[in-house]
Protein backbone atom coordinates (compact mmCIF):
# COMPACT_ATOMS: atom_id res chain seq x y z
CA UNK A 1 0.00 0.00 0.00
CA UNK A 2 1.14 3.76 -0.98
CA UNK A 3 1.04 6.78 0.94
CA UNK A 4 -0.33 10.18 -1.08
CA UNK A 5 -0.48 13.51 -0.26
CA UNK A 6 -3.03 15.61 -2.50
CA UNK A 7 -3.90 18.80 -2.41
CA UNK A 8 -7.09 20.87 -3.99
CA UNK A 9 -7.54 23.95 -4.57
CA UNK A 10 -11.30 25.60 -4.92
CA UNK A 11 -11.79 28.88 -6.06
CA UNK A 12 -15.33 28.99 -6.82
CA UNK A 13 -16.42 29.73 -3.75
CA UNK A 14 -20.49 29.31 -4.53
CA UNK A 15 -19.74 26.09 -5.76
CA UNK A 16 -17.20 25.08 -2.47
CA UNK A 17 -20.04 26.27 -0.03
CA UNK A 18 -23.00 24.06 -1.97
CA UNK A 19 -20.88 20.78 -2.30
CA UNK A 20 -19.14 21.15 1.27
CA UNK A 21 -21.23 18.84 2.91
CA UNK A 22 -21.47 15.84 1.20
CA UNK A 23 -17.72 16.54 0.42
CA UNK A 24 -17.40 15.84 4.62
CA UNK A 25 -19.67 13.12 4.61
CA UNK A 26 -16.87 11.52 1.68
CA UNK A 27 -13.88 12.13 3.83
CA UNK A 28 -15.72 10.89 7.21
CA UNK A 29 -16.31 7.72 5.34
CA UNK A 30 -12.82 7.14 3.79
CA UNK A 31 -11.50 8.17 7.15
CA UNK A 32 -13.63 5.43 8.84
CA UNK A 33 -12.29 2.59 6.71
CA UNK A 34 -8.95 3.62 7.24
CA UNK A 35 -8.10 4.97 3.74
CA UNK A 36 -8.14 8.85 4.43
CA UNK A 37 -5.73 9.10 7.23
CA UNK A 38 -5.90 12.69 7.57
CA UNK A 39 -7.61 15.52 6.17
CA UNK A 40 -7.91 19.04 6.44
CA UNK A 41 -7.90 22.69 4.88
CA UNK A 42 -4.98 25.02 4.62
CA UNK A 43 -4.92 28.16 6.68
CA UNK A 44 -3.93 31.57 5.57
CA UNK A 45 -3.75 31.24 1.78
CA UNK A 46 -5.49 33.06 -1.27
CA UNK A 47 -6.91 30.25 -2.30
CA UNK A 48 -9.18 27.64 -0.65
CA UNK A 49 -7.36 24.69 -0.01
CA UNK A 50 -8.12 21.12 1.05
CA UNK A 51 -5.10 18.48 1.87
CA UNK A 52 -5.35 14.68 2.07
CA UNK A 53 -3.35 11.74 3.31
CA UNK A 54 -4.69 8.84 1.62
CA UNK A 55 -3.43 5.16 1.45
CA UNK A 56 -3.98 3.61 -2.17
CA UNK A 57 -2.35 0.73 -3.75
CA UNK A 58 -1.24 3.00 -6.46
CA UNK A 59 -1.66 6.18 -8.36
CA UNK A 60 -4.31 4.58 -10.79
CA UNK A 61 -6.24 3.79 -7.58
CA UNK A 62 -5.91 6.69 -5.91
CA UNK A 63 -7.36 8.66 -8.67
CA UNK A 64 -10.47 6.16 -9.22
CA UNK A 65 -11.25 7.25 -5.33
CA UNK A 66 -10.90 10.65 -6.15
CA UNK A 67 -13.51 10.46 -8.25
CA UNK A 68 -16.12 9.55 -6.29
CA UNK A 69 -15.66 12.70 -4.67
CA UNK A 70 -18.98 15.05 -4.26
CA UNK A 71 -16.57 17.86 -5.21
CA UNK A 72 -15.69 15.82 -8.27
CA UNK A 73 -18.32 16.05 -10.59
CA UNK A 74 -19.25 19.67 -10.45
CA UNK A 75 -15.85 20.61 -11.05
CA UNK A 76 -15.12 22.30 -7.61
CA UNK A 77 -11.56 20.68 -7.52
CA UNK A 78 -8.69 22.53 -9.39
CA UNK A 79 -5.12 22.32 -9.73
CA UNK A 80 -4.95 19.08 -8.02
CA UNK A 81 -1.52 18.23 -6.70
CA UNK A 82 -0.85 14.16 -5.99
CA UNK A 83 2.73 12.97 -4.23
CA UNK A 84 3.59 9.76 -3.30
CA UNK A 85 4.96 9.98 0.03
CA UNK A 86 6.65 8.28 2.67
CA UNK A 87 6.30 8.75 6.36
CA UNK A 88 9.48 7.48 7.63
CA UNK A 89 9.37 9.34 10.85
CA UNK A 90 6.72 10.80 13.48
CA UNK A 91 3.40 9.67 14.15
CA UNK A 92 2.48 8.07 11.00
CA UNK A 93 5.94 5.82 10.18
CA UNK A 94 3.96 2.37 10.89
CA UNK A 95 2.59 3.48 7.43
CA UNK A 96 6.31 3.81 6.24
CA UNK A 97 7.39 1.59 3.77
CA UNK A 98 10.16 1.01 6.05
CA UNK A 99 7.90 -0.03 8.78
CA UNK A 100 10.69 -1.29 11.21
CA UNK A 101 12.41 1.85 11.55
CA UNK A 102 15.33 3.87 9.48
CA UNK A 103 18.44 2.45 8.65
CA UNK A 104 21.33 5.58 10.13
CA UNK A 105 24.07 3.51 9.04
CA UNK A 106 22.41 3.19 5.14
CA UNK A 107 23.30 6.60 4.80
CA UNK A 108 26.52 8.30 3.56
């Protein structure tokens, strides 16, 4: 399983504040079956922002989930940004693909 980061940005703000809901109602479910494991807006930028951690088993994956988000369809979502990640260290490294720790003495 891969870790993603994604980011969306929503400037139509009509269209943000009548898909908002069942947007949360998306996210609360993901969340609850372990596949969003965090989500969350940006603070202090020009733009409306939402950020997700999401586990997929790939980018192809991911982006069939992302789909079947309310803000999806009515094109709310713009200049979506997807990363692989991985959490080697803090709070989320059991996700890591490295799950038993980092290696110091792999480095140079």
């Amino acid at each position: 399983m891969s870790m993603f980061i994604v980011r969306f940005e929503h400037p139509n703000e009509e269209g943000w504040l009548q898909w908002v809901r069942p947007h949360v109602e998306w996210v609360q479910h993901h969340v609850a079956e372990g596949v969003i494991v965090a989500s969350g807006p940006s603070v202090g930028t020009d733009v409306r922002q939402g950020w997700l951690v999401i586990q997929a088993d790939d980018e192809a994956s991911l982006r069939k989930l992302l789909m079947t988000d309310p803000f999806w369809g009515p094109g709310i979502i713009e200049n979506m940004l997807i990363v692989e990640w991985d959490p080697i260290f803090g709070e989320l490294a059991e996700l890591s693909s490295a799950p038993e720790g980092f290696d110091l003495n792999a480095l140079p």
